[in-house]
N, C-alpha and C. Protein backbone atom coordinates (compact mmCIF):
# COMPACT_ATOMS: atom_id res chain seq x y z
N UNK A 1 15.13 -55.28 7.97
CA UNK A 1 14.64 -54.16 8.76
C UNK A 1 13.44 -53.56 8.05
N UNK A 2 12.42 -53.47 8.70
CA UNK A 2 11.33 -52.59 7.88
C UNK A 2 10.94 -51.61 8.76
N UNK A 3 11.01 -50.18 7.94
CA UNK A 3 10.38 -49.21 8.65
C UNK A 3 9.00 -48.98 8.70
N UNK A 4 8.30 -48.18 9.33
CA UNK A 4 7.62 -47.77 8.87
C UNK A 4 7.52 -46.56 7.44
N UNK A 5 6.21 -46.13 6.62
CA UNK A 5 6.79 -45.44 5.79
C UNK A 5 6.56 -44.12 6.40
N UNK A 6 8.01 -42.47 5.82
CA UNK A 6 8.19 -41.22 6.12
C UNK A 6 7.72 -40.47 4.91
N UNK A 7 7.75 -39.44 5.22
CA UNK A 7 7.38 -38.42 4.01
C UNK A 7 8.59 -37.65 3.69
N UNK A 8 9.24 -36.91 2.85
CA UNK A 8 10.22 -36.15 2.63
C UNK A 8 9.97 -35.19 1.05
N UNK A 9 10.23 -34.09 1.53
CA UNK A 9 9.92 -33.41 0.32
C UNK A 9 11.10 -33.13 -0.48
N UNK A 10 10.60 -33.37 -1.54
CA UNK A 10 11.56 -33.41 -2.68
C UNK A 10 12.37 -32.19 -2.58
N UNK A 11 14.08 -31.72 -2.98
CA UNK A 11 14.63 -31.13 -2.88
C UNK A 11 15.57 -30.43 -4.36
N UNK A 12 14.62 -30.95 -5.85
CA UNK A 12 15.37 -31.05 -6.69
C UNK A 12 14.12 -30.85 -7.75
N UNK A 13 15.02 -29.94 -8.90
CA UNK A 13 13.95 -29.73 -9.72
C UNK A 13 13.77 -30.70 -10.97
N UNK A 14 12.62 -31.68 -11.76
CA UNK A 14 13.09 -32.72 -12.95
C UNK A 14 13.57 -31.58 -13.99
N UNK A 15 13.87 -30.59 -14.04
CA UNK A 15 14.38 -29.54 -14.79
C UNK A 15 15.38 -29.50 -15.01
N UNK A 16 16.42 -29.41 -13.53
CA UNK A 16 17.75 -29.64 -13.42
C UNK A 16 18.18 -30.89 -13.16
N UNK A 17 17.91 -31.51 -12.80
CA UNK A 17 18.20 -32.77 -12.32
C UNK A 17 17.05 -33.84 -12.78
N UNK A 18 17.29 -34.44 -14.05
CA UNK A 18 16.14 -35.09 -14.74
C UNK A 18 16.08 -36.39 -14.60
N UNK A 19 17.70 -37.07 -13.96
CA UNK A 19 17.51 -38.60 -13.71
C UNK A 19 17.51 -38.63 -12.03
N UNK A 20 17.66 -37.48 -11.22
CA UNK A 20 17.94 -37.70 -10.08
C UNK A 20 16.79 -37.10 -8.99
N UNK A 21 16.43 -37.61 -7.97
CA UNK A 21 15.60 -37.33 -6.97
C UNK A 21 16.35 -36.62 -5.76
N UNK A 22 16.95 -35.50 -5.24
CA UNK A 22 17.39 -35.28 -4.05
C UNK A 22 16.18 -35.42 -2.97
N UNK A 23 16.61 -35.19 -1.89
CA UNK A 23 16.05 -34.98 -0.72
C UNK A 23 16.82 -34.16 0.42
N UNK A 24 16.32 -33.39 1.37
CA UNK A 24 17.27 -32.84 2.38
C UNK A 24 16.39 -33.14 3.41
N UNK A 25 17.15 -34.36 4.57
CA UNK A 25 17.12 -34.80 5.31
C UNK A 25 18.43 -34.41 6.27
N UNK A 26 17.34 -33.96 7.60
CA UNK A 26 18.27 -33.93 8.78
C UNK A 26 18.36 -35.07 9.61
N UNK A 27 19.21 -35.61 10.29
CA UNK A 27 19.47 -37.03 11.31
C UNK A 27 18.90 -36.45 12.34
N UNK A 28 17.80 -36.90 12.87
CA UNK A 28 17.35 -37.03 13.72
C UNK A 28 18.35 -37.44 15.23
N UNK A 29 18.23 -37.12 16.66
CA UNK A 29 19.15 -37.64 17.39
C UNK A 29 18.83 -37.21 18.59
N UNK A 30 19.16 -38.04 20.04
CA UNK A 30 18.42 -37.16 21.38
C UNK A 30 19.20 -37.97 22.13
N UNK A 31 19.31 -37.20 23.28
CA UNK A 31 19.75 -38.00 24.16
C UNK A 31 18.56 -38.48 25.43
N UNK A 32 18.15 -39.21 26.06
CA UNK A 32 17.44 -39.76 26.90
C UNK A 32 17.58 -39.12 28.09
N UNK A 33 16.95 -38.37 28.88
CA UNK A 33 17.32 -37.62 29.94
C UNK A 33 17.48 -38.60 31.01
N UNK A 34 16.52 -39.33 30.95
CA UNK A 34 16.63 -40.54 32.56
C UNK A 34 17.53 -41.48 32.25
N UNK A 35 18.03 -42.05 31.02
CA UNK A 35 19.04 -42.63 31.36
C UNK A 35 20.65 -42.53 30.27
N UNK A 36 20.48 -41.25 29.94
CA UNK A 36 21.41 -40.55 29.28
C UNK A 36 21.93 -41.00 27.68
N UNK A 37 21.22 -42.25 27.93
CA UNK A 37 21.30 -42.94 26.16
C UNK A 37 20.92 -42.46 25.20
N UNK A 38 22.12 -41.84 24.19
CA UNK A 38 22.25 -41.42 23.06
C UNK A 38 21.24 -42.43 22.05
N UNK A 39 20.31 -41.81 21.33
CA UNK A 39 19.25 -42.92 20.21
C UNK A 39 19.70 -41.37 18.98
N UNK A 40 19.36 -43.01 18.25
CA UNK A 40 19.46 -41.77 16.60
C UNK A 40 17.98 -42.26 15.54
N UNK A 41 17.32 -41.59 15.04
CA UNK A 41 15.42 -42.12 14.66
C UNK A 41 15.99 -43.18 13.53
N UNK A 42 15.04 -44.12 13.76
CA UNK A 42 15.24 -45.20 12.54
C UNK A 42 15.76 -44.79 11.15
N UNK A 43 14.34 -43.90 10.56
CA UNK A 43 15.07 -43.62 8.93
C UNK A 43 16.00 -42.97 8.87
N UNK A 44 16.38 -42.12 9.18
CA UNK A 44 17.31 -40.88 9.07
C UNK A 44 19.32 -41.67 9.76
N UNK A 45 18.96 -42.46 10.45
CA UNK A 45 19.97 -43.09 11.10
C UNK A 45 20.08 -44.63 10.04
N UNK A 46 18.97 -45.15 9.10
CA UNK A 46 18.77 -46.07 8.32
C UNK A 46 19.58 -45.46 7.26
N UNK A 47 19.41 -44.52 6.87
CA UNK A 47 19.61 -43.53 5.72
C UNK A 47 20.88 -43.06 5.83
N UNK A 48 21.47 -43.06 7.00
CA UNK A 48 23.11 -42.51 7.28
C UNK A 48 24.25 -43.24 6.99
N UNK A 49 23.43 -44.39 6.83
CA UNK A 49 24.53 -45.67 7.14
C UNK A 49 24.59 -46.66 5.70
N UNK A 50 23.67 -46.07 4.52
CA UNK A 50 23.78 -46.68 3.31
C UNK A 50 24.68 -46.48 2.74
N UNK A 51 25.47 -47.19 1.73
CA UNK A 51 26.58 -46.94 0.90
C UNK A 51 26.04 -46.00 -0.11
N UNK A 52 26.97 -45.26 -1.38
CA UNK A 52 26.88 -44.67 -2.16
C UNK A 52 25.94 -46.07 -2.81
N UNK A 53 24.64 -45.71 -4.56
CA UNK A 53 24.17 -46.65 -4.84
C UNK A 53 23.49 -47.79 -4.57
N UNK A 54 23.08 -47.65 -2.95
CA UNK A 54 22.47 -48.36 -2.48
C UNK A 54 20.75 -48.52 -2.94
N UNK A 55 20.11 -49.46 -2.93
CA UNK A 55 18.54 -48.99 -2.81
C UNK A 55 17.77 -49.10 -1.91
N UNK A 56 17.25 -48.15 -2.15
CA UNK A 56 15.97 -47.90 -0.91
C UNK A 56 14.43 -47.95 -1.10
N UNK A 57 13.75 -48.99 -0.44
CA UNK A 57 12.31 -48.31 -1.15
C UNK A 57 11.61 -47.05 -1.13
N UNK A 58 11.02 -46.66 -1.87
CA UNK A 58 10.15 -45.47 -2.08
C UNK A 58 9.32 -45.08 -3.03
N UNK A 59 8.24 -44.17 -3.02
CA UNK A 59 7.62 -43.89 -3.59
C UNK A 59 6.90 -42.36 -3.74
N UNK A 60 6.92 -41.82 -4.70
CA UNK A 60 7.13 -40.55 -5.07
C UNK A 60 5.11 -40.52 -5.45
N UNK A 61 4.74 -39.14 -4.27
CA UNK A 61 3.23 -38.93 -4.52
C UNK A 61 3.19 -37.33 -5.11
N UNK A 62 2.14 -37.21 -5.52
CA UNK A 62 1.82 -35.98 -6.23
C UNK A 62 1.89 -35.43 -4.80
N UNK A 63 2.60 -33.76 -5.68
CA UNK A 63 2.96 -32.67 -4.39
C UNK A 63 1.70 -31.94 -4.21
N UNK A 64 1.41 -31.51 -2.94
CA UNK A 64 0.31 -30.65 -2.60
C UNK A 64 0.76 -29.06 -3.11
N UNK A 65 1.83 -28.97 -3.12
CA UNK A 65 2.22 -27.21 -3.57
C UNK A 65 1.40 -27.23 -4.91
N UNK A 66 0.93 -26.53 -5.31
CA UNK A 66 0.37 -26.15 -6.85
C UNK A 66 0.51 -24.57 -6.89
N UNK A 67 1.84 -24.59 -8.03
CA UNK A 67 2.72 -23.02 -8.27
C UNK A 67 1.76 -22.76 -9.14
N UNK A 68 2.05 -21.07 -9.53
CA UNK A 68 0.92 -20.61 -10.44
C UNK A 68 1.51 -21.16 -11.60
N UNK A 69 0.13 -21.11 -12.32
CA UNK A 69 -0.19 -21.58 -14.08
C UNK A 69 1.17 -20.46 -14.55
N UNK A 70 0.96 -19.40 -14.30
CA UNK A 70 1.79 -18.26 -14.90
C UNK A 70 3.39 -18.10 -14.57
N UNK A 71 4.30 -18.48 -15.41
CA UNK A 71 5.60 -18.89 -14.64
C UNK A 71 6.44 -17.17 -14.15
N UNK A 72 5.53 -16.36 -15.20
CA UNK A 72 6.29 -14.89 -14.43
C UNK A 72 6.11 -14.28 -13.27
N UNK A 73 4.56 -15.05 -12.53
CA UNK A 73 4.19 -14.95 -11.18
C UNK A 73 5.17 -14.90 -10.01
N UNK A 74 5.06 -14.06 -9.08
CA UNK A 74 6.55 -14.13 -8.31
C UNK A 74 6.01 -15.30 -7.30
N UNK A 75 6.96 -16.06 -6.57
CA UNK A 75 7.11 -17.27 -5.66
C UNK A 75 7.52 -16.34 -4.57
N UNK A 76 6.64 -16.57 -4.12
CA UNK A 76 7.10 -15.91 -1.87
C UNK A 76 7.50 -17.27 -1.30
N UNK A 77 8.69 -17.58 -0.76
CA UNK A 77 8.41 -18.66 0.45
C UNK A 77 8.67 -18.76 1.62
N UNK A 78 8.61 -19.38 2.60
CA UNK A 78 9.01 -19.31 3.79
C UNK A 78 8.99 -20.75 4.22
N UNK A 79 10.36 -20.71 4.75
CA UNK A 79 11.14 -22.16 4.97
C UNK A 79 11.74 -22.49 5.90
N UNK A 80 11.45 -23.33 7.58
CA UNK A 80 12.39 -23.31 8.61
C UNK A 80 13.10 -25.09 8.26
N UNK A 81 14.08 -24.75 8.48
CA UNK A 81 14.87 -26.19 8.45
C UNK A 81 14.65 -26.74 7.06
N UNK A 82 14.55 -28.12 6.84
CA UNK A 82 14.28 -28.78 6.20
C UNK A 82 12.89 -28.38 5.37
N UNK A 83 12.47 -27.78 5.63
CA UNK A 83 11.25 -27.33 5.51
C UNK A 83 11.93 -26.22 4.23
N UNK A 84 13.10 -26.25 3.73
CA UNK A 84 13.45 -25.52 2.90
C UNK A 84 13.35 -26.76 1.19
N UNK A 85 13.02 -27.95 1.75
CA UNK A 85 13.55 -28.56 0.86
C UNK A 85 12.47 -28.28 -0.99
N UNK A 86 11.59 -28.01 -0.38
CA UNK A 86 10.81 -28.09 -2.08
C UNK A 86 10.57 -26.57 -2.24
N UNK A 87 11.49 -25.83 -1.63
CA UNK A 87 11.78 -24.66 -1.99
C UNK A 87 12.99 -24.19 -2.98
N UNK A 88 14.31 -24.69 -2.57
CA UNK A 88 14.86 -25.41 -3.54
C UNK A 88 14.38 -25.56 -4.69
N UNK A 89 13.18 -26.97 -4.97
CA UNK A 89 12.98 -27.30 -6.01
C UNK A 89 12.16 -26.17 -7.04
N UNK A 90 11.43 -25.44 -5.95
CA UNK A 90 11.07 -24.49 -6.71
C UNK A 90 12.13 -23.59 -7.37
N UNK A 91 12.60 -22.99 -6.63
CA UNK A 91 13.89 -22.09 -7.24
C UNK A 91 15.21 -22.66 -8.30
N UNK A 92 14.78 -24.13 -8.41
CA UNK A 92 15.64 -24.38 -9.06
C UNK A 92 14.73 -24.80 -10.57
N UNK A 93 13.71 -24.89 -10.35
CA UNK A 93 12.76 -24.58 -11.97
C UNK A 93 12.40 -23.21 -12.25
N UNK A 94 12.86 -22.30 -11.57
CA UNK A 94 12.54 -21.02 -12.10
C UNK A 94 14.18 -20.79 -12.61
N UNK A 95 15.02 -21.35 -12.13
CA UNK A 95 16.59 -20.99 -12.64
C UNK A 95 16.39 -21.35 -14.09
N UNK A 96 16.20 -22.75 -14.02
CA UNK A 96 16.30 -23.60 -15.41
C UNK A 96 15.49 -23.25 -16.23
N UNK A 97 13.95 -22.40 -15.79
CA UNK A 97 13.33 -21.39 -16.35
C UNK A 97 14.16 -20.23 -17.13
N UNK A 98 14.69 -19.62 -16.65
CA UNK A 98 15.08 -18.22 -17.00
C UNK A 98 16.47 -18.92 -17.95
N UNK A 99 17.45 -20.03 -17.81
CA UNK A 99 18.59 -20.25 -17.94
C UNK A 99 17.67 -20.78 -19.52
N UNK A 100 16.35 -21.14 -19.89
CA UNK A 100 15.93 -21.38 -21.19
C UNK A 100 15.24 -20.63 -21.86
N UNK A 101 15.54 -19.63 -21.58
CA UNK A 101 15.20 -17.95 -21.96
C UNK A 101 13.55 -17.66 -21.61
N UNK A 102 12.99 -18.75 -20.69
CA UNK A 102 11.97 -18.35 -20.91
C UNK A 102 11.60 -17.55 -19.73
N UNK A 103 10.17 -16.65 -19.29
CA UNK A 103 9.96 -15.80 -18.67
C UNK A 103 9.47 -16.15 -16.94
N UNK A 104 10.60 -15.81 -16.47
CA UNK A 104 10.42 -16.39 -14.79
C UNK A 104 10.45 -15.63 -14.08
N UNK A 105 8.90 -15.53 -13.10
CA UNK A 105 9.06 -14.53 -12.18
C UNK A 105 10.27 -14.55 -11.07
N UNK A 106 10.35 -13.67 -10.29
CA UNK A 106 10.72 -13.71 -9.20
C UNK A 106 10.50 -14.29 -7.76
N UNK A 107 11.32 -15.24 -7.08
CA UNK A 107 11.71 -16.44 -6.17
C UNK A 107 11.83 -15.02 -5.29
N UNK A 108 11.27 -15.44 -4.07
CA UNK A 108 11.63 -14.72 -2.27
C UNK A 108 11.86 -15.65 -1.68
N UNK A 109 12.66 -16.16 -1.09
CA UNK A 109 13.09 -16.89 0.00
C UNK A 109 13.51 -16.36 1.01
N UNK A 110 12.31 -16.91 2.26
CA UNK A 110 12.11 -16.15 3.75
C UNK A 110 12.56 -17.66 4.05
N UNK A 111 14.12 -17.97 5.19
CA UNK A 111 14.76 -18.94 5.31
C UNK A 111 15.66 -19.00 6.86
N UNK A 112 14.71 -20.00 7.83
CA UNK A 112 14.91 -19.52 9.21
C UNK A 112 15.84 -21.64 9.42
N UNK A 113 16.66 -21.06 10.38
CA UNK A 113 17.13 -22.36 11.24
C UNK A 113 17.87 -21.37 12.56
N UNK A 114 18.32 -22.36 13.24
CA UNK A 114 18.92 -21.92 14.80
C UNK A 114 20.75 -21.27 14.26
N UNK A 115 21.30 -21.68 13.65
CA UNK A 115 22.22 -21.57 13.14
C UNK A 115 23.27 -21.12 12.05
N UNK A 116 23.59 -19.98 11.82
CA UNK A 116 24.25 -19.81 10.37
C UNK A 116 24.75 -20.91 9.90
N UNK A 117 25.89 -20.83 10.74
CA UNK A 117 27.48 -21.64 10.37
C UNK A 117 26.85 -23.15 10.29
N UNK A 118 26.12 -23.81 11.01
CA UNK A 118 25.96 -25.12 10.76
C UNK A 118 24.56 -25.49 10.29
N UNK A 119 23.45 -24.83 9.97
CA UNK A 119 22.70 -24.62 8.98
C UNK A 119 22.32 -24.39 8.26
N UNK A 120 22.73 -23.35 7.57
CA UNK A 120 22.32 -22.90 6.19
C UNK A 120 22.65 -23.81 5.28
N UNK A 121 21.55 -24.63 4.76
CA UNK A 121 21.07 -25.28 3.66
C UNK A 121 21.27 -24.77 2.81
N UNK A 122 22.32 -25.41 1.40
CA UNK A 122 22.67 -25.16 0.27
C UNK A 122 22.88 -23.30 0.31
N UNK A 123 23.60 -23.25 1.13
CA UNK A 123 24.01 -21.73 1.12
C UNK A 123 24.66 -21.06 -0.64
N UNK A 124 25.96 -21.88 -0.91
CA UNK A 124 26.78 -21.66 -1.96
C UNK A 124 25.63 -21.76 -3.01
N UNK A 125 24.41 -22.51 -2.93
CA UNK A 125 23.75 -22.88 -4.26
C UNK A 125 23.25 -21.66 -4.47
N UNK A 126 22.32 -21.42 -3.47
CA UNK A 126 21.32 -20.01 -3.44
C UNK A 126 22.23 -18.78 -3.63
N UNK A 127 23.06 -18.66 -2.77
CA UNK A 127 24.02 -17.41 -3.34
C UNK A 127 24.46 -17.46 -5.04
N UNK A 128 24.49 -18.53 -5.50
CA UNK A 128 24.41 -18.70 -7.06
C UNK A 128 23.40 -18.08 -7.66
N UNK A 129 22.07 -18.49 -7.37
CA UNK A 129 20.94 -18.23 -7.62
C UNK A 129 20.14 -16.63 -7.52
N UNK A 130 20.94 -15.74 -6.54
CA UNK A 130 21.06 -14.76 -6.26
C UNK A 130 21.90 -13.77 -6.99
N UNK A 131 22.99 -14.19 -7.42
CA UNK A 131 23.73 -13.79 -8.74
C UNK A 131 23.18 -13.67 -10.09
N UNK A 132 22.72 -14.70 -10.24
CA UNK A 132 21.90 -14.59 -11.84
C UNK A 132 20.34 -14.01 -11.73
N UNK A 133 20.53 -13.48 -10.49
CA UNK A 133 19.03 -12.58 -10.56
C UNK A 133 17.37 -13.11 -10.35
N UNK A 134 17.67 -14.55 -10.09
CA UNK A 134 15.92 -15.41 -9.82
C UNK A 134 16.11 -15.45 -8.72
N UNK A 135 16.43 -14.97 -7.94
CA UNK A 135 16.06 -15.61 -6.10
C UNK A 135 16.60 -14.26 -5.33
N UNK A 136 15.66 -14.41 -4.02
CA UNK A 136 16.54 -13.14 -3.28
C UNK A 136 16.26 -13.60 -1.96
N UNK A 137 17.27 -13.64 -1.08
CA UNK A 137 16.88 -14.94 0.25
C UNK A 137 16.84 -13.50 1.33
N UNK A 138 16.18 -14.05 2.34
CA UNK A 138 16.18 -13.30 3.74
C UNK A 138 15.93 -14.63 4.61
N UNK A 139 16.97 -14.31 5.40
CA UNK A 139 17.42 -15.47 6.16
C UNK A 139 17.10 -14.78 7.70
N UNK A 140 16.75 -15.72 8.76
CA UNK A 140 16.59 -15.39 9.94
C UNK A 140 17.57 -17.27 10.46
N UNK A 141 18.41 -16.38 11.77
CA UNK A 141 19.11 -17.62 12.66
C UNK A 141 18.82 -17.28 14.11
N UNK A 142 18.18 -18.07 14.18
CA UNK A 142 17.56 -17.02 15.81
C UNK A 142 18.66 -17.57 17.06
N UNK A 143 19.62 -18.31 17.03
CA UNK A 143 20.26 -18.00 18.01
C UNK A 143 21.75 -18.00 17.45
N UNK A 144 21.93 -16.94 16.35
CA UNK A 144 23.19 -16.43 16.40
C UNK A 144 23.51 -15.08 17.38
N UNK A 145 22.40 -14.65 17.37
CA UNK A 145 22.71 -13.03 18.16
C UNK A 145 21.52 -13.19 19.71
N UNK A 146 22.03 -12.41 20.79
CA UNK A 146 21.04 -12.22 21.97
C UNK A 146 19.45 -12.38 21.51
N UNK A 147 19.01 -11.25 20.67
CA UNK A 147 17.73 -11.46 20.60
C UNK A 147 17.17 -12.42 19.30
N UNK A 148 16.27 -13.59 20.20
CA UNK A 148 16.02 -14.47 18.49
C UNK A 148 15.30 -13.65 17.75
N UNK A 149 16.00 -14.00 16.63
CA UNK A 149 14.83 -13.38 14.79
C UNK A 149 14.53 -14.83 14.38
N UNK A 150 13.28 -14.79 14.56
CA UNK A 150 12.86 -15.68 13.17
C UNK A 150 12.16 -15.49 11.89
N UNK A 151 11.68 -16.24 11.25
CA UNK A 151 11.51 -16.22 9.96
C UNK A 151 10.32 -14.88 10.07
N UNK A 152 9.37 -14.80 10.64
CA UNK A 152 8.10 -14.05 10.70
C UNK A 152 8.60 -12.96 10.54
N UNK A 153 9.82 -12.27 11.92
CA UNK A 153 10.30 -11.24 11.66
C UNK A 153 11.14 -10.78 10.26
N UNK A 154 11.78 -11.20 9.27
CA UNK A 154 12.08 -11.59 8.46
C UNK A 154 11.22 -10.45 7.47
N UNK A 155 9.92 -11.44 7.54
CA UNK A 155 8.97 -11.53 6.43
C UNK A 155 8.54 -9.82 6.90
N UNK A 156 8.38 -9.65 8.38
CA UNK A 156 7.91 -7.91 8.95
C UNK A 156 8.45 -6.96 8.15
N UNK A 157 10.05 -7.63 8.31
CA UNK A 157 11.30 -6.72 7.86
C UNK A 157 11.01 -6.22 6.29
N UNK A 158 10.38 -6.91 5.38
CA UNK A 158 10.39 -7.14 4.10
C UNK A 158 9.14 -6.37 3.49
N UNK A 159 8.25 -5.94 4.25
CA UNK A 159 7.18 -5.70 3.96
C UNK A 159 6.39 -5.08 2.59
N UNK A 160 7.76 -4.22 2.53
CA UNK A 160 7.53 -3.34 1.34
C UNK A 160 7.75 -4.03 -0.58
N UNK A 161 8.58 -5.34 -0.45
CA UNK A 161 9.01 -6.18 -0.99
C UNK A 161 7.66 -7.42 -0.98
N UNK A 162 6.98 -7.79 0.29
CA UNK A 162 6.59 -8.63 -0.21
C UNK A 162 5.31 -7.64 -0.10
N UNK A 163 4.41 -6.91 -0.19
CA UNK A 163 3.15 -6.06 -0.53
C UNK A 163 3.44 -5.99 -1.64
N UNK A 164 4.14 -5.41 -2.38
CA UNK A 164 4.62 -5.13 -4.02
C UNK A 164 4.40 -6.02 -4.90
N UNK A 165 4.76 -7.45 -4.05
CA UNK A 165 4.94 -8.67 -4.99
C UNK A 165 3.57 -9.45 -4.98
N UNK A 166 2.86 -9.32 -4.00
CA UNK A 166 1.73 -9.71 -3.47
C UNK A 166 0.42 -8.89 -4.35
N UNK A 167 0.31 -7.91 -3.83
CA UNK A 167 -0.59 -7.20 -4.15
C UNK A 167 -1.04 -6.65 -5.29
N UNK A 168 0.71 -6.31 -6.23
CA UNK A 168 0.46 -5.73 -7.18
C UNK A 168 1.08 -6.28 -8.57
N UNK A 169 1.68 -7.45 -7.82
CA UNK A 169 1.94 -8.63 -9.31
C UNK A 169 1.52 -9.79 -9.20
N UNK A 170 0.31 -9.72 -8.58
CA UNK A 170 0.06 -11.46 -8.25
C UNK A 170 0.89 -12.33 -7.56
N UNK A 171 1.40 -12.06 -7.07
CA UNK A 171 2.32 -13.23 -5.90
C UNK A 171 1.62 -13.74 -5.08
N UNK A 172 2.41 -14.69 -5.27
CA UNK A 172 1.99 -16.67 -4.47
C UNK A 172 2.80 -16.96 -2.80
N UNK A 173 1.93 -16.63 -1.56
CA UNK A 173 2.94 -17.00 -0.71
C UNK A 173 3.05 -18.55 -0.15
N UNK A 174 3.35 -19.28 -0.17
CA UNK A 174 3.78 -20.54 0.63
C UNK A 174 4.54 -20.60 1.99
N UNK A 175 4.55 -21.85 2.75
CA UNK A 175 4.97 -21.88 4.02
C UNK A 175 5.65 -23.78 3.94
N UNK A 176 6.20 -23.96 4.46
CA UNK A 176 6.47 -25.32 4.86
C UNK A 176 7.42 -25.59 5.75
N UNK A 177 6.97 -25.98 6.85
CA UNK A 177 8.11 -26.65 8.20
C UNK A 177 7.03 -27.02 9.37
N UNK A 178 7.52 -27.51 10.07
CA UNK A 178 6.87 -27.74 11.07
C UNK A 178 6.32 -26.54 12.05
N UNK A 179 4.73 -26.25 11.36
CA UNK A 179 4.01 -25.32 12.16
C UNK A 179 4.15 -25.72 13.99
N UNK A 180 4.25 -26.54 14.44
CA UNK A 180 4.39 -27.05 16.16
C UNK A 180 5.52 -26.42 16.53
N UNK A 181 6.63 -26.40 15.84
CA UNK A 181 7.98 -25.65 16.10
C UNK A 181 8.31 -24.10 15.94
N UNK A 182 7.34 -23.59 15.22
CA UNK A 182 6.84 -22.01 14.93
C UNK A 182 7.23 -21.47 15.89
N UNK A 183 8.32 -20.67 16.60
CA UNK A 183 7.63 -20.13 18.23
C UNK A 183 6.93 -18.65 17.88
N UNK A 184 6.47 -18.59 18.84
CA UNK A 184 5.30 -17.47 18.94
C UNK A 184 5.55 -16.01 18.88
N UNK A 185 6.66 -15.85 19.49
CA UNK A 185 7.70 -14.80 19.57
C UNK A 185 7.84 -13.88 18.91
């Protein structure tokens, strides 16, 4: 079987995880309206069906994120879906940062999907991460309640938090998910 090749952003920091590469991949899946046939996307359905230890080809390219030089700099992010994944990795080198006494700013995580209960990505981790004081999440699920919140609103909500961090300590904001899926709202 050969695929074509995908992109996936890394989900893991070489900090914490020094022999291992995660990834957070969602399965792709649709049903066919005209003729009701369930399809599931090549990689992600390629990828479902490997054993533990299996290999896969791949190849690992330099990341376009470039965090500040300064590791006490605070990290803003904003993350829908999967689009959380090298957010993660960030927050998990500022953990392993601070966990080696050395000086780590402060992680914001602005963190949107359709779903609490069956989306929230590494929930238990980040609530970890939130405990020891490097991360502080604001989460938007826009169709748990009547009116959708998403991530933007989120970030409205926060304002005073992220101006502070922005303006007056040098903070870094980032974005990653699929801008096409943004709604406007």
């Amino acid at each position: 079987l050969t695929l074509k090749p995908r992109s996936y952003s890394i989900a893991s920091s070489p900090l914490m995880h020094p022999e291992v590469i995660q990834l957070c991949v969602v399965q792709v899946d649709w049903t066919v309206e005209s003729t009701k046939e369930f399809r599931i996307g090549e990689a992600t359905g390629y990828m479902k069906v490997q054993q533990p230890g299996a290999q896969i080809m791949c190849a690992v390219r330099q990341s376009a994120i470039v965090l500040p030089k300064d590791s006490s700099d605070p990290v803003l992010m904003a993350g829908m879906g999967t689009g959380l994944a090298p957010w993660r990795a960030v927050t998990q080198e500022r953990v392993m940062q601070k966990r080696q006494g050395l000086n780590a700013g402060p992680c914001v995580l602005f963190y949107g999907a359709r779903y609490e209960k069956f989306e929230y990505l590494y929930r238990e981790e980040f609530e970890k991460y939130v405990a020891e004081g490097v991360l502080s999440i604001h989460t938007a699920f826009s169709r748990d309640q009547a009116r959708k919140v998403y991530v933007q609103h989120r970030i409205v909500d926060a304002t005073e938090q992220v101006g502070q961090l922005m303006l007056r300590q040098n903070g870094h904001f980032y974005v990653c998910g699929s801008a096409r899926q943004v709604p406007e709202d």
